[in-house]
N, C-alpha and C. Protein backbone atom coordinates (compact mmCIF):
# COMPACT_ATOMS: atom_id res chain seq x y z
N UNK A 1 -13.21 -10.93 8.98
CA UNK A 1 -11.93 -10.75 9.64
C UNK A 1 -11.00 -10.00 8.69
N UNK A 2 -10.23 -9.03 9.02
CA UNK A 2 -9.27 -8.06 8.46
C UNK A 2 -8.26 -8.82 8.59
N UNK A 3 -7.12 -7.91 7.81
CA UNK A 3 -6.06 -8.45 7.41
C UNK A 3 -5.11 -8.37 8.66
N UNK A 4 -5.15 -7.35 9.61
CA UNK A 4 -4.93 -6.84 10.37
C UNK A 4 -5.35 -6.90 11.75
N UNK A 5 -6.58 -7.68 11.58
CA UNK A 5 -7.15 -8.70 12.34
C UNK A 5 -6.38 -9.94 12.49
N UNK A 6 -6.19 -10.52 11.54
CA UNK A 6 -5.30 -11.78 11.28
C UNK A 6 -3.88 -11.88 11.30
N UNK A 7 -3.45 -10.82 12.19
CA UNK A 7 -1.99 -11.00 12.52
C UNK A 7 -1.81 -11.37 14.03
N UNK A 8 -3.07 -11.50 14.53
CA UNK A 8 -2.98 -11.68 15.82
C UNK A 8 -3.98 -13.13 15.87
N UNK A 9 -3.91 -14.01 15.17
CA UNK A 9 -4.81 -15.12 14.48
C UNK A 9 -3.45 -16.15 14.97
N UNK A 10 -3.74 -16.91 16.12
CA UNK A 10 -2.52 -17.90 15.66
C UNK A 10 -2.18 -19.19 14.72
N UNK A 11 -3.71 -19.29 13.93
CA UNK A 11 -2.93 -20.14 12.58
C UNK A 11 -2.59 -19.16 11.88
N UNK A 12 -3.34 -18.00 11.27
CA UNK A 12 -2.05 -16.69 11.02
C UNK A 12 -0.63 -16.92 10.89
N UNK A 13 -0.40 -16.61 12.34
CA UNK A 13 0.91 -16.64 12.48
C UNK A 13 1.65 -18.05 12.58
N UNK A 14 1.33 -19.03 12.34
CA UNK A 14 1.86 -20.03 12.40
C UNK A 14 2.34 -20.46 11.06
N UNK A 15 0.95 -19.74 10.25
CA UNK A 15 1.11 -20.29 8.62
C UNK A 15 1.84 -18.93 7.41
N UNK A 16 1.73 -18.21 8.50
CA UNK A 16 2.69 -16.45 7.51
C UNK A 16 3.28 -15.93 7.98
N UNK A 17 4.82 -15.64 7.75
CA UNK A 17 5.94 -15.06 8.17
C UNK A 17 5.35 -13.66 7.71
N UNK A 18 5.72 -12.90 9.03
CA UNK A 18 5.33 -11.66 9.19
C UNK A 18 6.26 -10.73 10.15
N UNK A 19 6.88 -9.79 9.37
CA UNK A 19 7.30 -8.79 11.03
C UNK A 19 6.95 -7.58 11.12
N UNK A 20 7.61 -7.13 12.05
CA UNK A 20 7.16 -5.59 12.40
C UNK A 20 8.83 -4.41 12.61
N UNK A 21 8.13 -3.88 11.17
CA UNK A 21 9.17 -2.96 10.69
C UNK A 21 8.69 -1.30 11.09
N UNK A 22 9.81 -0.59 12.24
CA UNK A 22 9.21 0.48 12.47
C UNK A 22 10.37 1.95 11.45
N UNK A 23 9.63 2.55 11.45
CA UNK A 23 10.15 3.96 10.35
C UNK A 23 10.34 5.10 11.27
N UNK A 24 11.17 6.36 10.89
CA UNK A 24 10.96 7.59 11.18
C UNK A 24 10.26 8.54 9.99
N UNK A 25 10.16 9.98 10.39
CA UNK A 25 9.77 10.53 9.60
C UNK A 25 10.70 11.02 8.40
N UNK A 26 10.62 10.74 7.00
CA UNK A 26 11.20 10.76 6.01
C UNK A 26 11.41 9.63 5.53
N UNK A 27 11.88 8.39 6.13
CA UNK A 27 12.26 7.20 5.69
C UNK A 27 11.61 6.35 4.32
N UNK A 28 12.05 6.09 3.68
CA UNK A 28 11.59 5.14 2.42
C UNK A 28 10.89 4.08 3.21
N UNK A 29 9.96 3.53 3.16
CA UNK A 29 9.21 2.02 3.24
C UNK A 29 9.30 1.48 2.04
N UNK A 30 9.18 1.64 0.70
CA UNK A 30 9.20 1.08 -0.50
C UNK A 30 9.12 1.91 -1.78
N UNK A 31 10.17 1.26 -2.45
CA UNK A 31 10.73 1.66 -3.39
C UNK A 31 9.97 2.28 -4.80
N UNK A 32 10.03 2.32 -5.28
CA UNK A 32 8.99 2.36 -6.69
C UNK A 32 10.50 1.50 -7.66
N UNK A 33 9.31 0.76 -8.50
CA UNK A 33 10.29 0.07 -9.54
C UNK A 33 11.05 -1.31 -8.97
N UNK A 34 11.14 -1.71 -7.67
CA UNK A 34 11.79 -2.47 -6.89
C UNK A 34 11.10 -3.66 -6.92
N UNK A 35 11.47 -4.94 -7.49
CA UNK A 35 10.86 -6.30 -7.30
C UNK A 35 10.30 -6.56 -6.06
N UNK A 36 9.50 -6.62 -5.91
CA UNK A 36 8.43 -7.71 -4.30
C UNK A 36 7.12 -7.97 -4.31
N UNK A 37 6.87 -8.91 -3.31
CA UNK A 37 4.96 -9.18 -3.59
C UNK A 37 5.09 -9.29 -2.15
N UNK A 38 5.89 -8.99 -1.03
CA UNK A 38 5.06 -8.40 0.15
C UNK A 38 3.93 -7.55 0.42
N UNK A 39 3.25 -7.59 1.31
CA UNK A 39 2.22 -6.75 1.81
C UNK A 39 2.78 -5.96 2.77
N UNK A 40 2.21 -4.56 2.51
CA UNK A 40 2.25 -3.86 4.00
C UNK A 40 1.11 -3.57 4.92
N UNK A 41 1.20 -3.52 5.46
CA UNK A 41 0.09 -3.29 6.54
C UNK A 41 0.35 -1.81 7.49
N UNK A 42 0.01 -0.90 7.55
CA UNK A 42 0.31 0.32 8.57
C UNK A 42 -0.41 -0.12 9.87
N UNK A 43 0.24 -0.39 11.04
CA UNK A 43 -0.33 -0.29 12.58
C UNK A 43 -0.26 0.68 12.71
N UNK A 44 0.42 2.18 12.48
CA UNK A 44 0.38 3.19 13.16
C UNK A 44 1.01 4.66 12.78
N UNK A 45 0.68 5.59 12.86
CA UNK A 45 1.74 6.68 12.06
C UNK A 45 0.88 6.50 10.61
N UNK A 46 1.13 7.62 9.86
CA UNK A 46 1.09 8.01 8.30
C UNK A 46 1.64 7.87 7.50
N UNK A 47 2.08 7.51 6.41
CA UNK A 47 2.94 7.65 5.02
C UNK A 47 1.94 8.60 3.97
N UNK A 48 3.19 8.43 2.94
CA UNK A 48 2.63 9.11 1.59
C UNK A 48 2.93 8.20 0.54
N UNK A 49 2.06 8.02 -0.58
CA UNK A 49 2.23 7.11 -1.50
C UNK A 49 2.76 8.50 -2.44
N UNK A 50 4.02 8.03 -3.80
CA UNK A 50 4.33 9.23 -4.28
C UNK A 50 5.32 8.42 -5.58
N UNK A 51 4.86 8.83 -6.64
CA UNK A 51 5.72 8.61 -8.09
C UNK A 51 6.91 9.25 -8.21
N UNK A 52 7.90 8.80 -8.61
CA UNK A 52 9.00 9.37 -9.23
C UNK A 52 8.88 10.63 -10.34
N UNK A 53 9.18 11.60 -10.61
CA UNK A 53 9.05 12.15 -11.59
C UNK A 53 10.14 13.00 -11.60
N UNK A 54 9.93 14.02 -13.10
CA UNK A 54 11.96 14.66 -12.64
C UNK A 54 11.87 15.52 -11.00
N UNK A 55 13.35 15.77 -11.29
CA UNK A 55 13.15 16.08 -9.88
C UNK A 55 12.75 17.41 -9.82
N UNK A 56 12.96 18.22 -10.80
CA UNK A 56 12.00 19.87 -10.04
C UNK A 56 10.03 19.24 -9.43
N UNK A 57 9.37 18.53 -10.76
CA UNK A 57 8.25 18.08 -10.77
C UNK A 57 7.97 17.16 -8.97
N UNK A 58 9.17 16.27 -8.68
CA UNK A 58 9.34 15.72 -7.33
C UNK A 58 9.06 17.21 -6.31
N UNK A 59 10.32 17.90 -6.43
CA UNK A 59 10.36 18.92 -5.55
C UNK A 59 9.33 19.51 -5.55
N UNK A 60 8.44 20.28 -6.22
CA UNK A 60 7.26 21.13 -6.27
C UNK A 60 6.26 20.12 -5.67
N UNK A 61 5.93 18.73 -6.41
CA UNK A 61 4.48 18.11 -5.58
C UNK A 61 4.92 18.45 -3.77
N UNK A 62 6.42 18.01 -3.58
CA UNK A 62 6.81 17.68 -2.13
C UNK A 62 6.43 18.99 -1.43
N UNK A 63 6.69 20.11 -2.03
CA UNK A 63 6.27 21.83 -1.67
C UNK A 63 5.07 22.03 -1.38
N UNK A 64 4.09 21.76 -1.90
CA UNK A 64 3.02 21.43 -2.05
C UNK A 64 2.17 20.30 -1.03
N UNK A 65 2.82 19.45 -0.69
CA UNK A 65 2.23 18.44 -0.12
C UNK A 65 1.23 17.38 -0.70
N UNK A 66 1.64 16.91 -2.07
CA UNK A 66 1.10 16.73 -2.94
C UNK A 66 1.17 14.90 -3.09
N UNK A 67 0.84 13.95 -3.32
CA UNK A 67 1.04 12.58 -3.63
C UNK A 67 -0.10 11.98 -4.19
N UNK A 68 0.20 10.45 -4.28
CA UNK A 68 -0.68 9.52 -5.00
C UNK A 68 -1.82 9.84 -3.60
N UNK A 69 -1.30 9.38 -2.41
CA UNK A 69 -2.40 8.73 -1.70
C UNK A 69 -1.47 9.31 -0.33
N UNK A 70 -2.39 9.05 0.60
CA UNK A 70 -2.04 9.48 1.96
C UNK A 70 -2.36 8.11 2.67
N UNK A 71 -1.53 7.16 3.82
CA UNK A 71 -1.89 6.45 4.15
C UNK A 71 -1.90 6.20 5.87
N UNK A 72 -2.95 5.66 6.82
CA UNK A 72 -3.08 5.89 8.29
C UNK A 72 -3.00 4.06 8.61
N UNK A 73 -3.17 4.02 10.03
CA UNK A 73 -3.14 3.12 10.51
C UNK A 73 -4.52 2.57 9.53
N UNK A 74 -4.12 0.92 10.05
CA UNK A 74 -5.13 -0.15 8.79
C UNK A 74 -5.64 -0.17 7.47
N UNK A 75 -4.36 0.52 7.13
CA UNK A 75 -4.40 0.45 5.47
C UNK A 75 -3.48 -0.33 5.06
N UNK A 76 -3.36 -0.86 3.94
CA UNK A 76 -2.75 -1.45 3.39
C UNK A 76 -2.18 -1.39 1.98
N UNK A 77 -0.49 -1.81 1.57
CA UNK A 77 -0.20 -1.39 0.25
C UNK A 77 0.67 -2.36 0.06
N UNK A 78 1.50 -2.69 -1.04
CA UNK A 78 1.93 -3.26 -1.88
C UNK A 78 1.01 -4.75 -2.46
N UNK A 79 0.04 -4.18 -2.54
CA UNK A 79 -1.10 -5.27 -2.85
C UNK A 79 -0.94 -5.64 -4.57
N UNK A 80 -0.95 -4.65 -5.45
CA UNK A 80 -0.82 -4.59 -6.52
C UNK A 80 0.46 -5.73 -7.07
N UNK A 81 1.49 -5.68 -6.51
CA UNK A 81 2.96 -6.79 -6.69
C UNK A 81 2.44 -8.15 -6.10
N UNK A 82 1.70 -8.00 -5.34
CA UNK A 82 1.62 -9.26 -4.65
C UNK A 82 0.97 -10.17 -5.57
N UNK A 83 -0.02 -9.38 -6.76
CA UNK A 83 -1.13 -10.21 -7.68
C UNK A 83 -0.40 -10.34 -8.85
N UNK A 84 0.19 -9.10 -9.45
CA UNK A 84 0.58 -9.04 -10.90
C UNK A 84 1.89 -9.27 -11.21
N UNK A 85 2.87 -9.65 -9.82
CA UNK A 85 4.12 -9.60 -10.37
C UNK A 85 5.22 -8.57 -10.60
N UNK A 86 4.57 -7.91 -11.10
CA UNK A 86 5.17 -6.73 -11.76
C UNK A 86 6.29 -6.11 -10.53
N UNK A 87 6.89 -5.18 -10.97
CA UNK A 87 7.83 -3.96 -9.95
C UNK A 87 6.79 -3.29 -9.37
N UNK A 88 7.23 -2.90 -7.99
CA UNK A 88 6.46 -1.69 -7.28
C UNK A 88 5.81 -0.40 -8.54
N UNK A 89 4.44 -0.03 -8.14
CA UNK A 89 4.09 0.95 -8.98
C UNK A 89 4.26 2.61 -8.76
N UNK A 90 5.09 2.51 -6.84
CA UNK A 90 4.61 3.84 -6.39
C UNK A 90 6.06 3.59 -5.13
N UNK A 91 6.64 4.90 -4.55
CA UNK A 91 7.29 4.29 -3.76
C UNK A 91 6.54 5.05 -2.33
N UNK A 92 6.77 4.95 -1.45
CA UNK A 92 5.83 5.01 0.14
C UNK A 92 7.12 5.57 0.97
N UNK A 93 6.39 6.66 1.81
CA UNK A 93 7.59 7.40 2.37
C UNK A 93 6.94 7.57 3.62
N UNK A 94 7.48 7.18 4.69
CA UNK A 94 7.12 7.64 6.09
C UNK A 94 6.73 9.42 6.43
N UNK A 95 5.45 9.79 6.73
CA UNK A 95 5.33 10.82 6.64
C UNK A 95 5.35 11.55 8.44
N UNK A 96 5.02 10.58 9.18
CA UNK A 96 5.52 10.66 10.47
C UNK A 96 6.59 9.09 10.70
N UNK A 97 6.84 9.27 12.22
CA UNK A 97 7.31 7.58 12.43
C UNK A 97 6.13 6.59 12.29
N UNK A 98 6.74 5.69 12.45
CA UNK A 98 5.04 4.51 12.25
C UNK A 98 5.82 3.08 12.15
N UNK A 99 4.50 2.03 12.29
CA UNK A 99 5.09 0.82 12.46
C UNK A 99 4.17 0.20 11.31
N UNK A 100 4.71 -0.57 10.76
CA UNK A 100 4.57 -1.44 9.34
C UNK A 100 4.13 -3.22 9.94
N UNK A 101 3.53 -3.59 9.34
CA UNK A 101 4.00 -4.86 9.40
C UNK A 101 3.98 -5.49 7.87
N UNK A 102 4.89 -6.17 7.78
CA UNK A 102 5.37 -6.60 6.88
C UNK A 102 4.94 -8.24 6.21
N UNK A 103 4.14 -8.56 5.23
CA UNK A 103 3.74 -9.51 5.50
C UNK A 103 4.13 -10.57 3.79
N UNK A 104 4.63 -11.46 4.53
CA UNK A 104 5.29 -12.57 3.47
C UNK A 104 3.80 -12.64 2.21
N UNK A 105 4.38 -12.13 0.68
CA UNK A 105 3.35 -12.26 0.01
C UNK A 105 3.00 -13.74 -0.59
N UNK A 106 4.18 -14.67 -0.59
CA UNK A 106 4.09 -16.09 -0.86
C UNK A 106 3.16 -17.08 -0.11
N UNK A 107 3.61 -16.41 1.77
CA UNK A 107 2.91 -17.32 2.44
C UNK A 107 1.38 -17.21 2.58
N UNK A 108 1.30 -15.56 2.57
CA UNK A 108 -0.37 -14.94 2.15
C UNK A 108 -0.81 -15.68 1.16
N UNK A 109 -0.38 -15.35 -0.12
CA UNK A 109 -1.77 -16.38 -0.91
C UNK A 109 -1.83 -17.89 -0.45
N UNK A 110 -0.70 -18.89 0.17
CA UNK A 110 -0.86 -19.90 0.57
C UNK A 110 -2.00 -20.10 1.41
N UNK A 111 -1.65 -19.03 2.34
CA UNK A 111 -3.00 -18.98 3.54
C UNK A 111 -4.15 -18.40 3.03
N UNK A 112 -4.19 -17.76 2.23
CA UNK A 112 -5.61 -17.75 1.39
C UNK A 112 -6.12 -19.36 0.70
N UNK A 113 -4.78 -19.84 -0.21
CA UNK A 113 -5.84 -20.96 -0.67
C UNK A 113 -5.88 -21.69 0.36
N UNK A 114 -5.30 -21.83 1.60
CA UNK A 114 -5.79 -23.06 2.62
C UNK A 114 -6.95 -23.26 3.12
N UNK A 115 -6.70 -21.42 3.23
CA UNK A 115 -8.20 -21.40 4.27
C UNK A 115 -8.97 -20.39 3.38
N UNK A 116 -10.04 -21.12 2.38
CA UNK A 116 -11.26 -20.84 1.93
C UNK A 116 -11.84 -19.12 2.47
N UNK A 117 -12.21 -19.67 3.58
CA UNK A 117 -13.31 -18.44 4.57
C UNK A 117 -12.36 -17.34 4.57
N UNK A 118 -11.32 -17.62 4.94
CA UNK A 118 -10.52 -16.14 5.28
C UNK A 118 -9.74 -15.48 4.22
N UNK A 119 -9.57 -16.85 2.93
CA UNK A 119 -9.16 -16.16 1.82
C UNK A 119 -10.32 -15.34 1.17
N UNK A 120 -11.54 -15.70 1.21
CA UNK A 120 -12.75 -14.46 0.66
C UNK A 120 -12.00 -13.27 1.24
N UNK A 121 -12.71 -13.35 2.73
CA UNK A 121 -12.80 -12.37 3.31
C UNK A 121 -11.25 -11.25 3.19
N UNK A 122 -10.11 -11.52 2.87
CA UNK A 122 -8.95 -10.95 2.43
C UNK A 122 -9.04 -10.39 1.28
N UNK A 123 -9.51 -11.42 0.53
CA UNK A 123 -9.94 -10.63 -1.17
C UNK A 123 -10.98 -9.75 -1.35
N UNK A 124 -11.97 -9.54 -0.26
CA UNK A 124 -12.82 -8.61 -0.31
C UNK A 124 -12.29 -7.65 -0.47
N UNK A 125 -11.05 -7.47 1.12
CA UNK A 125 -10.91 -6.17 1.28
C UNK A 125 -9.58 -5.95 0.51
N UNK A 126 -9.05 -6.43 0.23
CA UNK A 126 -8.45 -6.15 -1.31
C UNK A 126 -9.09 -5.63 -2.72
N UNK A 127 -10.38 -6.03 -2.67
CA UNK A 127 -10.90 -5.69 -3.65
C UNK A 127 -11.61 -4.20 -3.26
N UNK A 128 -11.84 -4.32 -1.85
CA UNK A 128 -12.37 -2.68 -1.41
C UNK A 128 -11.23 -1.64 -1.52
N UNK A 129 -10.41 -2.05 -1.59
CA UNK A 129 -9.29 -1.25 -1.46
C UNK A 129 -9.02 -0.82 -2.96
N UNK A 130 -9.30 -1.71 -3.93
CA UNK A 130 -8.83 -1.61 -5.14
C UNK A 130 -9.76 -0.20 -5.95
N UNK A 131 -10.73 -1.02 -5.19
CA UNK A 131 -11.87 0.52 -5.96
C UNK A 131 -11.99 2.01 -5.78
N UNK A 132 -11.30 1.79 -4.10
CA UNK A 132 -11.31 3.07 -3.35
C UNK A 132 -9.86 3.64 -4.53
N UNK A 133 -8.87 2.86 -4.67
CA UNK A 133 -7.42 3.54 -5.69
C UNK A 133 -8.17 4.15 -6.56
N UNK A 134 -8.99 3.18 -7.67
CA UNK A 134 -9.48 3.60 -8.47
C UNK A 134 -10.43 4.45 -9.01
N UNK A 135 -10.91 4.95 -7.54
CA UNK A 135 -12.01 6.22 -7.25
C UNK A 135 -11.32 7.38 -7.14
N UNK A 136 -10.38 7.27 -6.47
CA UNK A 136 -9.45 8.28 -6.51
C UNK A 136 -8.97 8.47 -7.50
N UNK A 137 -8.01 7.59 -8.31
CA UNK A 137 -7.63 7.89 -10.01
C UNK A 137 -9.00 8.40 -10.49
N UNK A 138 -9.51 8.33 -10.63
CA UNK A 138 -10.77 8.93 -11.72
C UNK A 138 -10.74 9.86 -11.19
N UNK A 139 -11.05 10.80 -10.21
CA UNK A 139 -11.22 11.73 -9.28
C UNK A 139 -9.61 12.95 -10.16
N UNK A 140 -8.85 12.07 -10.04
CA UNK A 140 -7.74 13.17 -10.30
C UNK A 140 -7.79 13.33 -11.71
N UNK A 141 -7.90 11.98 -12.63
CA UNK A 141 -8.27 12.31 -13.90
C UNK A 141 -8.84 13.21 -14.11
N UNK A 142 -9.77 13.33 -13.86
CA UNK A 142 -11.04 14.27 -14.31
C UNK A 142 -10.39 15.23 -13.85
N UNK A 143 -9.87 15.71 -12.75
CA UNK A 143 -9.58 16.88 -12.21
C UNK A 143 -8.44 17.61 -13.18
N UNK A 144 -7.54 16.74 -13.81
CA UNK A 144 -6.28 17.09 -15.02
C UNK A 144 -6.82 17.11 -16.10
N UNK A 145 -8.04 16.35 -16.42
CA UNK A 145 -8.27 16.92 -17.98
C UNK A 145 -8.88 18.10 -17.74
N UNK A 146 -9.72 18.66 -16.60
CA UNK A 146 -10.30 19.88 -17.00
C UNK A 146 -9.56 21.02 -16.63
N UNK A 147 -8.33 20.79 -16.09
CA UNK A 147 -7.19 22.06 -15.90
C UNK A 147 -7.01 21.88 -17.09
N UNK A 148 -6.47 21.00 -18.32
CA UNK A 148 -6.03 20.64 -19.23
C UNK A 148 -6.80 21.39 -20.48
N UNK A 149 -8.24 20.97 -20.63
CA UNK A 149 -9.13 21.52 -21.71
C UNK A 149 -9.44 22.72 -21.58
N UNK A 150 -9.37 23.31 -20.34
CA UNK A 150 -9.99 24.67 -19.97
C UNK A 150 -8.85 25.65 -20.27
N UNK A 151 -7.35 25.29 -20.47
CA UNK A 151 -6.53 26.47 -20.80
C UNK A 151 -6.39 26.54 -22.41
């Protein structure tokens, strides 16, 4: 069962405050640097995952069409805050309109440790998700050191 599956779960929803936050195109969904351990969830529409940097470096990736990550319906992000605490690592920008759902990160791990079976199955795909980031980081790595060594 998906995460996204489980919003339509009524111990789900009985046991995790959840809503549904809709965007236009341009709109901020989340911040970079901004305290939270919500989850997002995309039902629908695209975003862009995208770092701060100065702003000519901003302006040119944006020229370009350039970001961390591109994101579609049944993906999911602010996963990273939800585990480590930390500030947002990236901020997320509506790249068409789209609908979010928004999901309480307190009551999530609760409903993970309650329920055993569905907390695996959440951490799987958290953990699928984690590798796919990290396939991609390597991917660009490699791709910057050899613009890098080759000039």
């Amino acid at each position: 069962m998906s995460l996204q599956e489980l919003l339509t779960n009524p111990s789900f929803i009985q046991q995790v405050n959840w809503t549904e936050k809709r965007y236009k195109q341009g709109d901020v969904v989340m911040k970079e640097n901004n305290a939270g351990n919500d989850l997002f969830i995309v039902l629908n529409g695209e975003l862009e995952v995208r770092t701060d940097l100065s702003e000519s470096l901003d302006t040119a990736m944006e020229n370009k069409g350039l970001g961390l990550a591109r994101l579609k319906a049944g993906d999911i992000f602010g996963e990273f805050s939800l585990f480590d605490k930390e500030p947002r690592s990236a901020k997320v920008l509506a790249s068409t309109k789209c609908t979010i759902a928004k999901v309480n990160g307190q009551k999530l791990i609760q409903f993970m440790d309650n329920n055993p079976a569905e907390g695996y199955l959440l951490m799987r795909e958290f953990f699928e998700n984690l590798v796919s980031i990290m396939r991609q980081g390597n991917i660009r790595t490699k791709t910057i050191l050899e613009m890098y060594l080759s000039s």
